[in-house]
C-alpha atoms as a PDB file:
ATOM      1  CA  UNK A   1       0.000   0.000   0.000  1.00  0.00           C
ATOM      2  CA  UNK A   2       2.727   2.584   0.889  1.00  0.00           C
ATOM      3  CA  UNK A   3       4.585   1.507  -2.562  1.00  0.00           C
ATOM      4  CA  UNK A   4       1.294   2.401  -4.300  1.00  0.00           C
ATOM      5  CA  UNK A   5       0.894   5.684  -2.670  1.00  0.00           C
ATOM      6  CA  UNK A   6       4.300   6.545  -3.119  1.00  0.00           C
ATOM      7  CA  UNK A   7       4.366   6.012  -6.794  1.00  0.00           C
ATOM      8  CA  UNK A   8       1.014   8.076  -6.630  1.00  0.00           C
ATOM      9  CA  UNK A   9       2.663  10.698  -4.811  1.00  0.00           C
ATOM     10  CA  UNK A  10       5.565  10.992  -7.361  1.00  0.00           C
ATOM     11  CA  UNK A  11       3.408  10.947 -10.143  1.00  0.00           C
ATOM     12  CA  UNK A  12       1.236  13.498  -9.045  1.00  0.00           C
ATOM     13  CA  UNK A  13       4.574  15.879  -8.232  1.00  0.00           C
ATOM     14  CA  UNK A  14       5.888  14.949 -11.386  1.00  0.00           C
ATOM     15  CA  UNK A  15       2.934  16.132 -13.393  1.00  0.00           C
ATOM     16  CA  UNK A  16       2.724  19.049 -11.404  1.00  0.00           C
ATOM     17  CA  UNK A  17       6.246  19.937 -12.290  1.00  0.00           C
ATOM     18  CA  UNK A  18       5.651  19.936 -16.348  1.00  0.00           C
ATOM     19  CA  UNK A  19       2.237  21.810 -15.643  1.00  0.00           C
ATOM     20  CA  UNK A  20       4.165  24.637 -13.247  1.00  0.00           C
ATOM     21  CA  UNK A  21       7.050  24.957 -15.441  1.00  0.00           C
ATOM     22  CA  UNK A  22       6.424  23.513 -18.692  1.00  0.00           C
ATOM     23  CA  UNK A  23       4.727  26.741 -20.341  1.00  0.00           C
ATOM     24  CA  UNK A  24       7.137  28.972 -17.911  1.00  0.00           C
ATOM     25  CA  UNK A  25      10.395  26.876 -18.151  1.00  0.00           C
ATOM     26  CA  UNK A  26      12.249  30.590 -18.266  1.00  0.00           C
ATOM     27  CA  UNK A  27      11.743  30.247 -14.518  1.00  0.00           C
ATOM     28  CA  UNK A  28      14.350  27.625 -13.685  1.00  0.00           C
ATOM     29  CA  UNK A  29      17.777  29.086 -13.583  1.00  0.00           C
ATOM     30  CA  UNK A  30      20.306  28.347 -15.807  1.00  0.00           C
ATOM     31  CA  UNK A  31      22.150  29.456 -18.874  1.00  0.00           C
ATOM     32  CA  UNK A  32      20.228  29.171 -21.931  1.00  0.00           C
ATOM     33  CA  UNK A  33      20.702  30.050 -25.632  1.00  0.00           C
ATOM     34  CA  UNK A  34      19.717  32.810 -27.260  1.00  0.00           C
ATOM     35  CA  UNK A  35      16.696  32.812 -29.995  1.00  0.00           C
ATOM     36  CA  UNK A  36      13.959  34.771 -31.452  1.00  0.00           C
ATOM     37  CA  UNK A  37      11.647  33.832 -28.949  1.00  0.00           C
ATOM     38  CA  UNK A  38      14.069  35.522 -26.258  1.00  0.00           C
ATOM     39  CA  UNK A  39      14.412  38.783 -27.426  1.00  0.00           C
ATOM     40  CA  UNK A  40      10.719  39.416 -28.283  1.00  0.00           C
ATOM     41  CA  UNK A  41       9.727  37.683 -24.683  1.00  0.00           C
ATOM     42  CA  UNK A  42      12.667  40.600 -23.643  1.00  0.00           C
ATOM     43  CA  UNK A  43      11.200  43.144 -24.905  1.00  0.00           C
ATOM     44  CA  UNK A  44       8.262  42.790 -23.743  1.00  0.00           C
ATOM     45  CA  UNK A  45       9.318  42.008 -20.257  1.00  0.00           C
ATOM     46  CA  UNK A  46      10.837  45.591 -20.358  1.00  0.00           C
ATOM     47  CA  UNK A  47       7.372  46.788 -21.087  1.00  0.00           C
ATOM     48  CA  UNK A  48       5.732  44.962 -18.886  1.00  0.00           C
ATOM     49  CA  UNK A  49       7.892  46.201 -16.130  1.00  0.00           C
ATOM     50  CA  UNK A  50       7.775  49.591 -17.165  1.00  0.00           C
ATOM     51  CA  UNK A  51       3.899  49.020 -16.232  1.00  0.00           C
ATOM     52  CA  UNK A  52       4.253  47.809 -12.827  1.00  0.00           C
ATOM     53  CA  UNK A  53       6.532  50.377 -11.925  1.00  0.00           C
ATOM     54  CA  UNK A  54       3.804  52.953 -12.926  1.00  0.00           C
ATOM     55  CA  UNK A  55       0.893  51.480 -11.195  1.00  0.00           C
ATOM     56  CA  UNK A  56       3.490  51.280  -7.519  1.00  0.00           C
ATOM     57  CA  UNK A  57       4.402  54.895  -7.959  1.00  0.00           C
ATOM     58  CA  UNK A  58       0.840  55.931  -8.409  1.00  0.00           C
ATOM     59  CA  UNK A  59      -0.672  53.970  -5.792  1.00  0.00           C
ATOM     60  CA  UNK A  60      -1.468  56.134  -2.645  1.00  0.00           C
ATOM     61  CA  UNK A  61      -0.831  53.446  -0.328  1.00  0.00           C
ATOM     62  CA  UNK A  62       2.645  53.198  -1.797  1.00  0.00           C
ATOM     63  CA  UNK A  63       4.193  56.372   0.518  1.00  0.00           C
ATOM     64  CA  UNK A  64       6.808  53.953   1.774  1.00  0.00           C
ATOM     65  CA  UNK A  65       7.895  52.611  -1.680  1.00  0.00           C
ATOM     66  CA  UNK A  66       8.311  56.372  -3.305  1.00  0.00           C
ATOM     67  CA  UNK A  67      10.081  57.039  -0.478  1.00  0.00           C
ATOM     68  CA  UNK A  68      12.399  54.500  -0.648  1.00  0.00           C
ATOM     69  CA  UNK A  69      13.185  55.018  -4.240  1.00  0.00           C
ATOM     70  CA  UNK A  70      14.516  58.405  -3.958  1.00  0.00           C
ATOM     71  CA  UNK A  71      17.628  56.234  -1.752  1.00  0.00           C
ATOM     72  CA  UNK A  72      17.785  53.284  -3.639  1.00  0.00           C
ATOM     73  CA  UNK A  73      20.948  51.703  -5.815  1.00  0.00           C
ATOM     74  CA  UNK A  74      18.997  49.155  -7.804  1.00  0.00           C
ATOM     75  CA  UNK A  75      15.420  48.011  -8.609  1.00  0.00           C
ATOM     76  CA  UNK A  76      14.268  44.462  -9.284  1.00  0.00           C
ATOM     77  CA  UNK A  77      11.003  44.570 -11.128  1.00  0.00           C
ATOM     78  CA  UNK A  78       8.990  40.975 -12.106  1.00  0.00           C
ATOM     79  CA  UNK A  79       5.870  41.783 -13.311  1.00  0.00           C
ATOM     80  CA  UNK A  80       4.678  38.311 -13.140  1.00  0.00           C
ATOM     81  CA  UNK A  81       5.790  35.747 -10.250  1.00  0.00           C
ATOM     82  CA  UNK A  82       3.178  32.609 -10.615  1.00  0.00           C
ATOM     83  CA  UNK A  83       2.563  30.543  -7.718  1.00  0.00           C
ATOM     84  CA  UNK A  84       0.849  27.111  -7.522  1.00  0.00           C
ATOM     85  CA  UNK A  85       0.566  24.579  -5.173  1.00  0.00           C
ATOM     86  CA  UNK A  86      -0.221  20.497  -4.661  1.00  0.00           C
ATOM     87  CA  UNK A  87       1.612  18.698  -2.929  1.00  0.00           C
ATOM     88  CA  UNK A  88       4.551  20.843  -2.947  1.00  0.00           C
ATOM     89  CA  UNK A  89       4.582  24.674  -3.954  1.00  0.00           C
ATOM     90  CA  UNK A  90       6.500  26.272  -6.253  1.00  0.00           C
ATOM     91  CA  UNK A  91       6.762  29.951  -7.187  1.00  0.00           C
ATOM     92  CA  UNK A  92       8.549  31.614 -10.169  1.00  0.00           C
ATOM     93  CA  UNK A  93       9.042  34.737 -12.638  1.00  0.00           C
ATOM     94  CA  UNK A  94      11.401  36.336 -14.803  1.00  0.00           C
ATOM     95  CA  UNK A  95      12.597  40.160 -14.166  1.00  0.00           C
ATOM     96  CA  UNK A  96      14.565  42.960 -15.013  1.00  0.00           C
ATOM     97  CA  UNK A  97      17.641  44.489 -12.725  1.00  0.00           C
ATOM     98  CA  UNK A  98      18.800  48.447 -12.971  1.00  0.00           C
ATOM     99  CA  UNK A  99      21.046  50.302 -10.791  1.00  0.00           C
ATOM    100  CA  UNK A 100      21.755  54.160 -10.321  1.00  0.00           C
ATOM    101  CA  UNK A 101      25.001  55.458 -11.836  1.00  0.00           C
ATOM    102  CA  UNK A 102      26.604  57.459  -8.633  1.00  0.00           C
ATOM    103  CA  UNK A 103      28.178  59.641 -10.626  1.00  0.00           C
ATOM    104  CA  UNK A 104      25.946  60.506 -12.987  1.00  0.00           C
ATOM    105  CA  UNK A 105      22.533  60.248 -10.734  1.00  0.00           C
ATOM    106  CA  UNK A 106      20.589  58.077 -13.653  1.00  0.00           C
ATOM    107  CA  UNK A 107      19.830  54.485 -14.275  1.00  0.00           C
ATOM    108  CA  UNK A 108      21.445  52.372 -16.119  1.00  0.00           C
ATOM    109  CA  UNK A 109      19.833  48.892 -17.633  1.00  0.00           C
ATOM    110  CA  UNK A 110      18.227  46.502 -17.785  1.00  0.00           C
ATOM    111  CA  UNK A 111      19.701  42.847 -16.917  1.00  0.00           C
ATOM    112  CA  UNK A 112      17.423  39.898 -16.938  1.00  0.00           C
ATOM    113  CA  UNK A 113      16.677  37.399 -13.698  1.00  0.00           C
ATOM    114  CA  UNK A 114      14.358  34.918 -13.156  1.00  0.00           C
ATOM    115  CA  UNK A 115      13.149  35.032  -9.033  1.00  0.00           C
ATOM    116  CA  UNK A 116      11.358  31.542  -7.898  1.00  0.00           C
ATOM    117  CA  UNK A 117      11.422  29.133  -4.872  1.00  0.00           C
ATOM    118  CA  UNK A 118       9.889  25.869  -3.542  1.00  0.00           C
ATOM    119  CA  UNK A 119       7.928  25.227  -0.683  1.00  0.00           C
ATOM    120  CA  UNK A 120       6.936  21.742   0.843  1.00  0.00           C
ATOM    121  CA  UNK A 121       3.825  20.493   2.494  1.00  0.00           C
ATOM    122  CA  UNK A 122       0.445  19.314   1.917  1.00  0.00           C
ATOM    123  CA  UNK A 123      -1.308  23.085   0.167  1.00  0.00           C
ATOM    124  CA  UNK A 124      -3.536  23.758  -3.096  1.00  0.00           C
ATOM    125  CA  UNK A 125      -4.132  26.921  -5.017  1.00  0.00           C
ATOM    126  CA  UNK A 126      -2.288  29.383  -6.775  1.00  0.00           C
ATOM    127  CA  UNK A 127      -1.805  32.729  -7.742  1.00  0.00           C
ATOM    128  CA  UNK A 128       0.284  35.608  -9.755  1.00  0.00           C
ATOM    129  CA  UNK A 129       2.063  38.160  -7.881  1.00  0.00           C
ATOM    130  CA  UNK A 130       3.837  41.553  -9.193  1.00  0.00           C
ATOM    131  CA  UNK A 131       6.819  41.643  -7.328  1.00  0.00           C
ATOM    132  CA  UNK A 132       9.284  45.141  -7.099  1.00  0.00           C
ATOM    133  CA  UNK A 133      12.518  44.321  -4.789  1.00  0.00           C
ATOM    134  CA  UNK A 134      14.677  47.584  -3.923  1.00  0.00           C
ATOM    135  CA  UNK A 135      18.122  47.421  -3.168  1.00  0.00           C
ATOM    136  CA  UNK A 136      19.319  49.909  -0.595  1.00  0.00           C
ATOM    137  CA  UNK A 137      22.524  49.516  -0.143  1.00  0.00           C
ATOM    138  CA  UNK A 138      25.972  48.716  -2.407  1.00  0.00           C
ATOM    139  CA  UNK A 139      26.006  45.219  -0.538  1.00  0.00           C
ATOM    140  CA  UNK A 140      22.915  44.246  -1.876  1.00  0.00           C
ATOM    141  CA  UNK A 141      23.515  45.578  -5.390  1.00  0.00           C
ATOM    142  CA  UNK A 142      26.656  43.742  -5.304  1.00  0.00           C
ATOM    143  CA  UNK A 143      24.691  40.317  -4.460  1.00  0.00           C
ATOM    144  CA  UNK A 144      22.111  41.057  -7.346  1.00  0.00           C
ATOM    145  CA  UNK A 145      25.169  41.739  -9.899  1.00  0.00           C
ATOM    146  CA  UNK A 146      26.125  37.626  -9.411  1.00  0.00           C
ATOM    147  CA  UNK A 147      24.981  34.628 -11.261  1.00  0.00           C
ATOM    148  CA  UNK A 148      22.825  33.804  -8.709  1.00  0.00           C
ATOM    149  CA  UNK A 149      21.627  35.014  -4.749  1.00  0.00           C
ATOM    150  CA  UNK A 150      19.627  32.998  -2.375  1.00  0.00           C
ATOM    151  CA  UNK A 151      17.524  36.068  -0.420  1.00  0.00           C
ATOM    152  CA  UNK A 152      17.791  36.086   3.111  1.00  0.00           C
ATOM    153  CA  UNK A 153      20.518  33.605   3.328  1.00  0.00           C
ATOM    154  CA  UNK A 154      23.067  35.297   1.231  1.00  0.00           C
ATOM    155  CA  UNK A 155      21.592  38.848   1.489  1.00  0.00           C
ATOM    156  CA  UNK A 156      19.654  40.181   4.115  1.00  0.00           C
ATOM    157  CA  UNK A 157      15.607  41.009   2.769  1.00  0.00           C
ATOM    158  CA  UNK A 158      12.891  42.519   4.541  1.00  0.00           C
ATOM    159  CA  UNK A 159       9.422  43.271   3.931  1.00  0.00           C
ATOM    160  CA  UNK A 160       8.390  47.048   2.929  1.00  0.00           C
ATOM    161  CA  UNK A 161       5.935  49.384   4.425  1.00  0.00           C
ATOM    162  CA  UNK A 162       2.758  49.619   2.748  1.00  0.00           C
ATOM    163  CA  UNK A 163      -0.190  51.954   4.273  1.00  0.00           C
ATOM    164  CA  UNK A 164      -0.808  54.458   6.858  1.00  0.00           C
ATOM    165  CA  UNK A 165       2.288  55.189   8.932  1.00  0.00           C
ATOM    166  CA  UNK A 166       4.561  53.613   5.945  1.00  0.00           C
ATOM    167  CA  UNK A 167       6.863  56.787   5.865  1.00  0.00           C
ATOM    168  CA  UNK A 168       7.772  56.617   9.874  1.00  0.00           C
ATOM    169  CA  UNK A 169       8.439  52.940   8.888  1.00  0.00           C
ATOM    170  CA  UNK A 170      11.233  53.145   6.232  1.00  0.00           C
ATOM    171  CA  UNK A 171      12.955  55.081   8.958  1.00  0.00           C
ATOM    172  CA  UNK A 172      13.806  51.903  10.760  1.00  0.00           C
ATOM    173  CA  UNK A 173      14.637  49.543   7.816  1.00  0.00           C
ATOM    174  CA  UNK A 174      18.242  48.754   7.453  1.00  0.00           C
ATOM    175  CA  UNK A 175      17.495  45.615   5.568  1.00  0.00           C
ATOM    176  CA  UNK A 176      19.696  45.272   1.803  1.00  0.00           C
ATOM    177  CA  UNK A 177      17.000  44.398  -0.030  1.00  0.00           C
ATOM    178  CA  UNK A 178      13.290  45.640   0.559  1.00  0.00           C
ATOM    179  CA  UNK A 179      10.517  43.606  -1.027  1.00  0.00           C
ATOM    180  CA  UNK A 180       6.994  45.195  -2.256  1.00  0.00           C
ATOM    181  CA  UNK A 181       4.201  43.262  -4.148  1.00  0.00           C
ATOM    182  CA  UNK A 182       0.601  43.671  -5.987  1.00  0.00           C
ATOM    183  CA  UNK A 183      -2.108  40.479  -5.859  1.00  0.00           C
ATOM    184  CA  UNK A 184      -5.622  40.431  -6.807  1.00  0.00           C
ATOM    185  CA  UNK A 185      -5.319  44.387  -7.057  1.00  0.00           C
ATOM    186  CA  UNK A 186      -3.873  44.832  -3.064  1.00  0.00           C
ATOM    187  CA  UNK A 187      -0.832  46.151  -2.320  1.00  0.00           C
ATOM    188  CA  UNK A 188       1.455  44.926   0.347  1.00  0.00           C
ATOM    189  CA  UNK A 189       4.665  43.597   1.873  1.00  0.00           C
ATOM    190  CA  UNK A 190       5.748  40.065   0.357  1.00  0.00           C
ATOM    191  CA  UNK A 191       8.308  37.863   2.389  1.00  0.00           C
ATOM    192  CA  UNK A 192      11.005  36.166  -0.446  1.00  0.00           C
ATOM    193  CA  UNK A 193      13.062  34.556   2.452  1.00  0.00           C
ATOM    194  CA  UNK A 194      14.508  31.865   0.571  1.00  0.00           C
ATOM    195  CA  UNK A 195      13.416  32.916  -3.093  1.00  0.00           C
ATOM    196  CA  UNK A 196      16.971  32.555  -5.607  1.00  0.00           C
ATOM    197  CA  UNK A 197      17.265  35.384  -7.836  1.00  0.00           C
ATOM    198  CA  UNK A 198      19.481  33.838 -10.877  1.00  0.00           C
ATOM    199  CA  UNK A 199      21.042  35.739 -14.198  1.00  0.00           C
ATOM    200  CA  UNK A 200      18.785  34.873 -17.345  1.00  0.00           C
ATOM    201  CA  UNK A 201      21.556  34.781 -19.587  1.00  0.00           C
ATOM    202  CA  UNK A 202      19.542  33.863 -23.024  1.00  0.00           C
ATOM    203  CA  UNK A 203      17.793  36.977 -22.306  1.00  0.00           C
ATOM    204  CA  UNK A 204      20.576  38.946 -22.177  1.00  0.00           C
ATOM    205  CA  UNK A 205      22.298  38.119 -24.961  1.00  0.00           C
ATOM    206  CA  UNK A 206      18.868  38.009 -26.920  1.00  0.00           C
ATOM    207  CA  UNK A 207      18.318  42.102 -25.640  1.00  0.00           C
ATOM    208  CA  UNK A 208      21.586  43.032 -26.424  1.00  0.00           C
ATOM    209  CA  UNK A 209      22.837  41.411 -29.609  1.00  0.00           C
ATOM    210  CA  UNK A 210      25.733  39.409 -27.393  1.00  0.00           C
ATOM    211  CA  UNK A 211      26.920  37.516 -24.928  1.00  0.00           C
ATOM    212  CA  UNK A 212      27.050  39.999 -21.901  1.00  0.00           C
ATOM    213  CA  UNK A 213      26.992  39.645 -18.158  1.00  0.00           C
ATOM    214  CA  UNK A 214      25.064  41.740 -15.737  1.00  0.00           C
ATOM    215  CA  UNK A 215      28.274  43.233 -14.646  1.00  0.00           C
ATOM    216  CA  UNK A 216      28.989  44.822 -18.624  1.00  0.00           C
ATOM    217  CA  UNK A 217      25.529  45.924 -18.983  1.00  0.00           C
ATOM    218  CA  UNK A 218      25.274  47.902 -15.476  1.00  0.00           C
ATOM    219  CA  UNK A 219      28.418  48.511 -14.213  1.00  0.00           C
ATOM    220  CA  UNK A 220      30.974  48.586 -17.380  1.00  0.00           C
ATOM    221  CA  UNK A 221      27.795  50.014 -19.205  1.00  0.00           C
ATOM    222  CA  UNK A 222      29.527  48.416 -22.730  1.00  0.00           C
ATOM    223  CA  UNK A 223      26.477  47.944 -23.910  1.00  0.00           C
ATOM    224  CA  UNK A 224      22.432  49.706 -24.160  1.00  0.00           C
ATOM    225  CA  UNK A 225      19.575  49.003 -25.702  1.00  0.00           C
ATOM    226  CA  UNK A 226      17.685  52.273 -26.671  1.00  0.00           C
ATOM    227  CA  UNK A 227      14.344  50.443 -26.388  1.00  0.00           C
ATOM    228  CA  UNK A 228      14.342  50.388 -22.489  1.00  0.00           C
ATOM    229  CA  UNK A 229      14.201  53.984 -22.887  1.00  0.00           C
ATOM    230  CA  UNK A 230      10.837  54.354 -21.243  1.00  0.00           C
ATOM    231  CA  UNK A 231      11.555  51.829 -18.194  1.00  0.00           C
ATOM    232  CA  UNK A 232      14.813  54.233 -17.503  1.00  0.00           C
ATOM    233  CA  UNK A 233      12.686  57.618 -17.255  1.00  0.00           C
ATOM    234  CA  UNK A 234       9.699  55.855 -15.357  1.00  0.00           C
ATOM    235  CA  UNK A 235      12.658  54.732 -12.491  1.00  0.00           C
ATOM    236  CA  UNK A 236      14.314  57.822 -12.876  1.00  0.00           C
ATOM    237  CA  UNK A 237      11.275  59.908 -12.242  1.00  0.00           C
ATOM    238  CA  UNK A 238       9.968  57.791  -9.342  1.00  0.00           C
ATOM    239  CA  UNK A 239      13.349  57.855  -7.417  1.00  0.00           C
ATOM    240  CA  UNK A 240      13.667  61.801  -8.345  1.00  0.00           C
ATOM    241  CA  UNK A 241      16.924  61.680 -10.020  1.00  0.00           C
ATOM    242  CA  UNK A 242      18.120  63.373 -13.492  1.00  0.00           C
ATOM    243  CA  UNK A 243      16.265  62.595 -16.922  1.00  0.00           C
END
């Protein structure tokens, strides 16, 4: 009887795995190729990000999240993160990474991550999440720039204000990275301990005609892609820097 349920049980998360990450296998990090397919689902992930920024820096229960803009060093933006659940859970997205130039006050970008993790225990459901991560300090900058970061374990994350009294609470953070998300239309804090935040290298390469790191498209700036125009002036007007 066990044997039975066991092979039940594997079944069941096995199916569940091509479901989850069949149509979103850009989730699972890992160096990929590039293709056709990755610089138009690029693009549009630039877009789509430019989008989610707007709607957080219009939202007047986003105080906290303006306010913490005008002192970040980098922005994370997925503008998708899927989560489902049965038997195990499993979350995952793909996003874009920008940092501020400290000389020259503006942003400079985007690289391309994928953000998931995997939960165990006996749950059902799912959901899709925007998710905006802000990184406050050169540290966690730093940890985003490599080919992969586990958050909370190799950089410190915590959850930002959202609400009444949000702008008295961003004076106590002192966390790296500060996390902010949108579900079903509600705004609010989202905890990512243990999410991995890993380089989408097919992406990158697709987006910028070569093979390029995260490191020569934000930091050695060797490259730019004049199409993420728009997602550079929508950060650079939300943290108040130059245009």
């Amino acid at each position: 009887m066990r044997k039975g349920i066991s092979r039940l049980s594997i079944c069941c998360v096995t199916v569940f795995c091509v479901l989850l990450f069949g149509p979103f296998g850009a989730f699972l990090p890992g160096p990929a190729p590039a293709s056709c397919d990755d610089g138009v689902q690029a693009r549009q992930l630039v877009e789509k990000a430019r989008m989610t920024l707007e709607s957080f820096a219009a939202a007047r229960e986003m105080e906290g999240f303006r306010n913490l803009m005008k002192d970040a060093r980098g922005i994370f933006v997925s503008p998708q993160v899927l989560r489902g659940a049965f038997i195990f859970g499993a979350s995952g997205g793909s996003g874009v990474f920008m940092v501020r130039d400290k000389n020259k006050g503006d942003w400079v970008g985007p690289a391309f991550y994928t953000i998931g993790e995997v939960s165990f225990g006996l749950q059902i459901g799912g959901d899709a999440s925007e998710v905006v991560l802000l990184a406050m300090t050169q540290r966690g900058v730093t940890a985003l720039l490599s080919s992969s970061v586990k958050l909370g374990a190799d950089i410190g994350i915590a959850v930002g204000p959202v609400g009444a009294g949000a702008d008295a609470a961003t004076a106590n953070l002192s966390a790296d990275i500060i996390s902010f998300s949108r579900s079903k239309g509600l705004y609010g804090g989202v905890s990512l301990e243990g999410a991995v935040v890993a380089v989408r290298d097919g992406l990158n390469n697709a987006y910028y005609g070569k093979s390029v790191s995260p490191s020569d498209i934000l930091i050695a700036r060797s490259v730019k892609n004049d199409q993420a125009a728009a997602l550079r002036s929508m950060v650079t007007k939300i943290a108040g820097g130059k245009h």
